[in-house]
PDB file of N, CA and C in Angstrom:
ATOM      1  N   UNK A   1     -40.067  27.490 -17.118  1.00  0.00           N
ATOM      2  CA  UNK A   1     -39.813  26.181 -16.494  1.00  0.00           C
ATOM      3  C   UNK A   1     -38.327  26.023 -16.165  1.00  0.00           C
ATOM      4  N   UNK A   2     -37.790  25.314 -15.091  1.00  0.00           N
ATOM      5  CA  UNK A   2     -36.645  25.338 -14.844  1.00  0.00           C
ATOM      6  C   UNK A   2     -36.585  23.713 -14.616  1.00  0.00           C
ATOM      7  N   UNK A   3     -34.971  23.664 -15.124  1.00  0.00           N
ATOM      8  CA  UNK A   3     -34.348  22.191 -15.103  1.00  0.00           C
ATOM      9  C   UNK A   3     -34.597  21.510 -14.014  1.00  0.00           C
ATOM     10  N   UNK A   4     -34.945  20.156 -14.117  1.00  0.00           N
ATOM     11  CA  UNK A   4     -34.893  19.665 -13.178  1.00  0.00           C
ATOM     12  C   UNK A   4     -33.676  19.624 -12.446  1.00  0.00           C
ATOM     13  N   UNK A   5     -33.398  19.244 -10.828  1.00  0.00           N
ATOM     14  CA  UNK A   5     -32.009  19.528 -10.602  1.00  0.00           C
ATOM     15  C   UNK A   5     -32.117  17.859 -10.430  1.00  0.00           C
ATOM     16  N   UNK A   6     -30.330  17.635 -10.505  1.00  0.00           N
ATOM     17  CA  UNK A   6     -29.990  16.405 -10.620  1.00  0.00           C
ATOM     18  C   UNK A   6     -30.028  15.628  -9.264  1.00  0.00           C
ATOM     19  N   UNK A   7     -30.339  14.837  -9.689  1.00  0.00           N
ATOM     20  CA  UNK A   7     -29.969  13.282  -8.177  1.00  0.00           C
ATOM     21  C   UNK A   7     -29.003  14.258  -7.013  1.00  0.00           C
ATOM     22  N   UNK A   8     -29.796  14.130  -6.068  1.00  0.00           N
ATOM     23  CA  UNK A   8     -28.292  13.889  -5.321  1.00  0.00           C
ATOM     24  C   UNK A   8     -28.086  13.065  -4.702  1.00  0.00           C
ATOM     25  N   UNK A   9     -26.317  12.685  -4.523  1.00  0.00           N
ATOM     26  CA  UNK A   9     -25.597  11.391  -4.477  1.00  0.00           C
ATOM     27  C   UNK A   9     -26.605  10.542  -3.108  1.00  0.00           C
ATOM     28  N   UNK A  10     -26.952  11.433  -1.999  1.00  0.00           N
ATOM     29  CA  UNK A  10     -27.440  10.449  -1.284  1.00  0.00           C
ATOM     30  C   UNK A  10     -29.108   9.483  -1.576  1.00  0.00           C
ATOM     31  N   UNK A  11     -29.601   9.877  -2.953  1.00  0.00           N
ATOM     32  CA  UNK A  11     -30.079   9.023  -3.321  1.00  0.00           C
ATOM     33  C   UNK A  11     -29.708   7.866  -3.861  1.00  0.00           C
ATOM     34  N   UNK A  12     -29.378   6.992  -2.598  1.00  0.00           N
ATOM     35  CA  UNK A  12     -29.165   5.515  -3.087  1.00  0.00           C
ATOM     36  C   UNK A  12     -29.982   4.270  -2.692  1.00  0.00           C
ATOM     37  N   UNK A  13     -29.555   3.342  -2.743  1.00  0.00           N
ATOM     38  CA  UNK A  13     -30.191   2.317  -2.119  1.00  0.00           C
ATOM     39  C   UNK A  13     -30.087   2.085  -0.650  1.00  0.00           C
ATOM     40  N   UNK A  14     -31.084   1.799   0.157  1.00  0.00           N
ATOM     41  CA  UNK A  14     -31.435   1.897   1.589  1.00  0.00           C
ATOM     42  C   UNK A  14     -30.311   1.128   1.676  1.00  0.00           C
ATOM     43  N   UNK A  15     -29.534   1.623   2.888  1.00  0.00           N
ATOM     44  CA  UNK A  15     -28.806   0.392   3.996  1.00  0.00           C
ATOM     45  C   UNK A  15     -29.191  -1.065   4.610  1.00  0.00           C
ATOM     46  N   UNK A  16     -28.406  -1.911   3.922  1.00  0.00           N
ATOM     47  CA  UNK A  16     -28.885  -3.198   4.562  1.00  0.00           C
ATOM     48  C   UNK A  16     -29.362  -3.233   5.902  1.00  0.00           C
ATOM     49  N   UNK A  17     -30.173  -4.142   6.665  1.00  0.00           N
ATOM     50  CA  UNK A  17     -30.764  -4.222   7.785  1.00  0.00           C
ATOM     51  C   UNK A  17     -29.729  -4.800   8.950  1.00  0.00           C
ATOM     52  N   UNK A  18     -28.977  -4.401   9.370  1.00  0.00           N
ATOM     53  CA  UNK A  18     -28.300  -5.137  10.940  1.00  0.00           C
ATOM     54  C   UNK A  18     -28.286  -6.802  10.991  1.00  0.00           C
ATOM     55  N   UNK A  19     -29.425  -7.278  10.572  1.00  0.00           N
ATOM     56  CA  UNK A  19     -29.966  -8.292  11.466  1.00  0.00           C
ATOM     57  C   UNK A  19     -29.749  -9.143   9.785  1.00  0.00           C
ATOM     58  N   UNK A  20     -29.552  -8.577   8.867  1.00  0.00           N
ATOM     59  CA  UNK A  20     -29.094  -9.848   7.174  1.00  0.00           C
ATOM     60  C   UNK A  20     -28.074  -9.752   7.309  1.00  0.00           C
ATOM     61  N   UNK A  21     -27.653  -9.228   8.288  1.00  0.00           N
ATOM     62  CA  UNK A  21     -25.421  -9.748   8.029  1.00  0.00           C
ATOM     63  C   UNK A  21     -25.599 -11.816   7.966  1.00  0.00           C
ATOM     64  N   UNK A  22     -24.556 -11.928   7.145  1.00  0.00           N
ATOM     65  CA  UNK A  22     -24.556 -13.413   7.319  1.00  0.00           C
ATOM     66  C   UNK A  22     -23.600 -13.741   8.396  1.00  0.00           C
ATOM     67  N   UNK A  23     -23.545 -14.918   9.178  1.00  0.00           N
ATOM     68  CA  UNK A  23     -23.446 -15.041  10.373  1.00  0.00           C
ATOM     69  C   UNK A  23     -21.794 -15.669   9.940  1.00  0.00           C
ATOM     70  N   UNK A  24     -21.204 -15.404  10.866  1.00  0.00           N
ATOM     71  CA  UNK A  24     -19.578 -15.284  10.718  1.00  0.00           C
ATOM     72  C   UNK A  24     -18.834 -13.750  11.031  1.00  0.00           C
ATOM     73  N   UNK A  25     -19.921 -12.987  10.317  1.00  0.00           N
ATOM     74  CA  UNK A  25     -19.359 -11.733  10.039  1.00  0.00           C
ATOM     75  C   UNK A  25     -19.200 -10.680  11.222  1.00  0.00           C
ATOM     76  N   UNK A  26     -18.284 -10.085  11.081  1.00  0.00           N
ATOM     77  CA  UNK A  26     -18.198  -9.461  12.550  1.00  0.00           C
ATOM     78  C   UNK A  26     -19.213  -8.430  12.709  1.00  0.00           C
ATOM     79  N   UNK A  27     -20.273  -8.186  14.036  1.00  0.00           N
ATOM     80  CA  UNK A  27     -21.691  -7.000  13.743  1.00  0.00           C
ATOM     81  C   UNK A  27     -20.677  -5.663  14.280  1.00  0.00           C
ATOM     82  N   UNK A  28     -21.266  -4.631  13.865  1.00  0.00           N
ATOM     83  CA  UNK A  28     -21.041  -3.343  14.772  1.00  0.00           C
ATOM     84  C   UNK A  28     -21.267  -3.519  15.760  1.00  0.00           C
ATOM     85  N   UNK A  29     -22.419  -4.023  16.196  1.00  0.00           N
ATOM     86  CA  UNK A  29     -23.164  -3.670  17.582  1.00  0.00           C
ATOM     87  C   UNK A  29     -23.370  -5.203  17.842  1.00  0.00           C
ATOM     88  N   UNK A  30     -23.512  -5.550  19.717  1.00  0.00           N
ATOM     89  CA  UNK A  30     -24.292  -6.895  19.750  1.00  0.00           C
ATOM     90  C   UNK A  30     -25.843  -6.458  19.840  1.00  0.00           C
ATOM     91  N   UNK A  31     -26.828  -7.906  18.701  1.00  0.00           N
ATOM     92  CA  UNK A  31     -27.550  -7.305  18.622  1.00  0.00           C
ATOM     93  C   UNK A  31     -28.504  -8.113  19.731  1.00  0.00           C
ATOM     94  N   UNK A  32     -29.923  -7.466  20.068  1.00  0.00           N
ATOM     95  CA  UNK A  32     -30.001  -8.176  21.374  1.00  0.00           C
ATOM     96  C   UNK A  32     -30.991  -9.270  21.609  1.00  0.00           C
ATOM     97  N   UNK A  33     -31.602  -9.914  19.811  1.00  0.00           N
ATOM     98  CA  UNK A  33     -31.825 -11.005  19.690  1.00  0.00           C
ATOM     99  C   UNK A  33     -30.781 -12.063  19.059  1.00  0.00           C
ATOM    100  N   UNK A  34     -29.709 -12.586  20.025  1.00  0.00           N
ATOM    101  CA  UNK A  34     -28.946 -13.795  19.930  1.00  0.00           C
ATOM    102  C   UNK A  34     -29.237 -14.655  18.546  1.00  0.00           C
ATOM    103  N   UNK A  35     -28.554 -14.771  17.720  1.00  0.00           N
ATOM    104  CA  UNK A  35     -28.474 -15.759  16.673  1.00  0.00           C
ATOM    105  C   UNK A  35     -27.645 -16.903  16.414  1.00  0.00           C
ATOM    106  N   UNK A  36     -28.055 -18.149  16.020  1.00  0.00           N
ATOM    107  CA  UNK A  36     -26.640 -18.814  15.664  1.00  0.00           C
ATOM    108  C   UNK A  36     -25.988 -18.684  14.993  1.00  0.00           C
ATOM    109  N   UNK A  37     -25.189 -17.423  14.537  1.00  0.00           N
ATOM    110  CA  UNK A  37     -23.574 -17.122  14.448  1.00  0.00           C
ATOM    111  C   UNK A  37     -23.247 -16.351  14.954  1.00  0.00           C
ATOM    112  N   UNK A  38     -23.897 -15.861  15.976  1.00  0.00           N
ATOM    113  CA  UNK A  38     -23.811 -14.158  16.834  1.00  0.00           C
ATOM    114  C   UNK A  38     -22.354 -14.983  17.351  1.00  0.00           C
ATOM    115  N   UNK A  39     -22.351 -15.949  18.689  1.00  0.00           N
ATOM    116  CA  UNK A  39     -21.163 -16.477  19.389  1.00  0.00           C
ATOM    117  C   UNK A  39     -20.454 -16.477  18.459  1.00  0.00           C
ATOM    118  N   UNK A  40     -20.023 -16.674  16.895  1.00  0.00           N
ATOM    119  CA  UNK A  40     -19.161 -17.179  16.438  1.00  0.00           C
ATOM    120  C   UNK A  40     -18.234 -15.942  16.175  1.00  0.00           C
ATOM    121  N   UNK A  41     -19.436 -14.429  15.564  1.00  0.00           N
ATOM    122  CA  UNK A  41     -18.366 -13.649  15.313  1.00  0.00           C
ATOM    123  C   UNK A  41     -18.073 -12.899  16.526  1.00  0.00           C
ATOM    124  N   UNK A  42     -18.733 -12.584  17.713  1.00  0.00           N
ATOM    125  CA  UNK A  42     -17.825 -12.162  19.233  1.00  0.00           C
ATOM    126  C   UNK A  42     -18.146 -13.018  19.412  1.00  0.00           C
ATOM    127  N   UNK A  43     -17.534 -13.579  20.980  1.00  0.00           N
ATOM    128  CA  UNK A  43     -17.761 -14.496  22.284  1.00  0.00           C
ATOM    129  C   UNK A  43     -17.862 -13.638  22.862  1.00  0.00           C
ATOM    130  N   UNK A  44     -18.860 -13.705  24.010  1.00  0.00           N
ATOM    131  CA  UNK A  44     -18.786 -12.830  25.014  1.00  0.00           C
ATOM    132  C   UNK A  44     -18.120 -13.319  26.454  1.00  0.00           C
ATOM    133  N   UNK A  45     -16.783 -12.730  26.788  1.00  0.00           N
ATOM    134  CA  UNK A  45     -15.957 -13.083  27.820  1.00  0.00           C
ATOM    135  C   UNK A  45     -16.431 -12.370  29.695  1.00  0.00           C
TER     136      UNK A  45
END
């Protein structure tokens, strides 16, 4: 029988979803269902 091998590091917890940022916060991306705080963290000029 051989050791189990250990974790590896990229077992972590999934990446939050895009769309639970709380609104203020600046997104990576615009996303392309509009929210009310989307305007707040860009304006689009």
């Amino acid at each position: 029988l051989q050791p189990t091998p250990p974790p590896t590091p990229d077992a972590g917890p999934p990446p939050a979803p895009t769309e639970a940022v709380p609104p203020g916060n600046p997104l990576p991306f615009p996303l392309p269902s509009v929210g009310p705080g989307y305007r707040r963290s860009s304006e689009p000029r």
